[in-house]
Protein backbone atom coordinates (compact mmCIF):
# COMPACT_ATOMS: atom_id res chain seq x y z
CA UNK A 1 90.89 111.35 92.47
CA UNK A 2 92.72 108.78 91.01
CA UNK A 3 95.69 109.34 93.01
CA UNK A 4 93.87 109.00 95.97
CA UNK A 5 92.28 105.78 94.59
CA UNK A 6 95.47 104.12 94.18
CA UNK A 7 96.63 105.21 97.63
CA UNK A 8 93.68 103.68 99.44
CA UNK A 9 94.91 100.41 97.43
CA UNK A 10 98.07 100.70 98.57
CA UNK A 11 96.64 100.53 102.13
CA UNK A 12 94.72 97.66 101.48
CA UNK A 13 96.25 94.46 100.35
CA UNK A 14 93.17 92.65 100.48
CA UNK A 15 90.87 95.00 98.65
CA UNK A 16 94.00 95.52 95.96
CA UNK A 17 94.23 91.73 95.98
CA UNK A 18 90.01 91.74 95.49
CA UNK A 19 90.23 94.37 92.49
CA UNK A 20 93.13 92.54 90.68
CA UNK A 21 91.60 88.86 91.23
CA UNK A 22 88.36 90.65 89.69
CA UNK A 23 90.04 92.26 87.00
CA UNK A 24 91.25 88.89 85.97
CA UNK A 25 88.20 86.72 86.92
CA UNK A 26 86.28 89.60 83.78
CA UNK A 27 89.35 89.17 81.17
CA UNK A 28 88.63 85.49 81.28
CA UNK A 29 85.17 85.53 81.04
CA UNK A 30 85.69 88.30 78.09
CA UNK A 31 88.09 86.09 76.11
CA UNK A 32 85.89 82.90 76.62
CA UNK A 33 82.84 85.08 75.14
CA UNK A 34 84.84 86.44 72.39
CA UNK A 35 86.45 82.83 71.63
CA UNK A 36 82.49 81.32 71.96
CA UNK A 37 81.56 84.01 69.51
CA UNK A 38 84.23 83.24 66.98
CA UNK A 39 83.10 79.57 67.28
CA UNK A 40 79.32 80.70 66.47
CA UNK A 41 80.05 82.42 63.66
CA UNK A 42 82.40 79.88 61.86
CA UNK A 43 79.80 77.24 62.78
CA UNK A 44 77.15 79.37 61.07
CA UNK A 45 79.41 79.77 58.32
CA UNK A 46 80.09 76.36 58.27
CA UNK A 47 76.44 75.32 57.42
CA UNK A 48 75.39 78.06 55.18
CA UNK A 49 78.19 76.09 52.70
């Protein structure tokens, strides 16, 4: 199945192009919500002091 997934990519730039820029466009998005959520809690830290 996955085999056959990658080989319909292969055939199609544009949708491998779609998948990748998607891929990427959700790893940024993850790291900016992870790096938001370290800034919460050191904020939160910050003012229980």
């Amino acid at each position: 199945m996955i085999s056959g997934l990658l080989g319909g990519l292969a055939l199609s730039p544009t949708l491998d192009q779609l998948m990748v820029s998607g891929l990427l466009y959700i790893l940024q998005n993850h790291v900016v919500l992870m790096v938001l959520g370290e800034l919460q809690t050191h904020v939160m830290v910050f003012k229980k002091d």
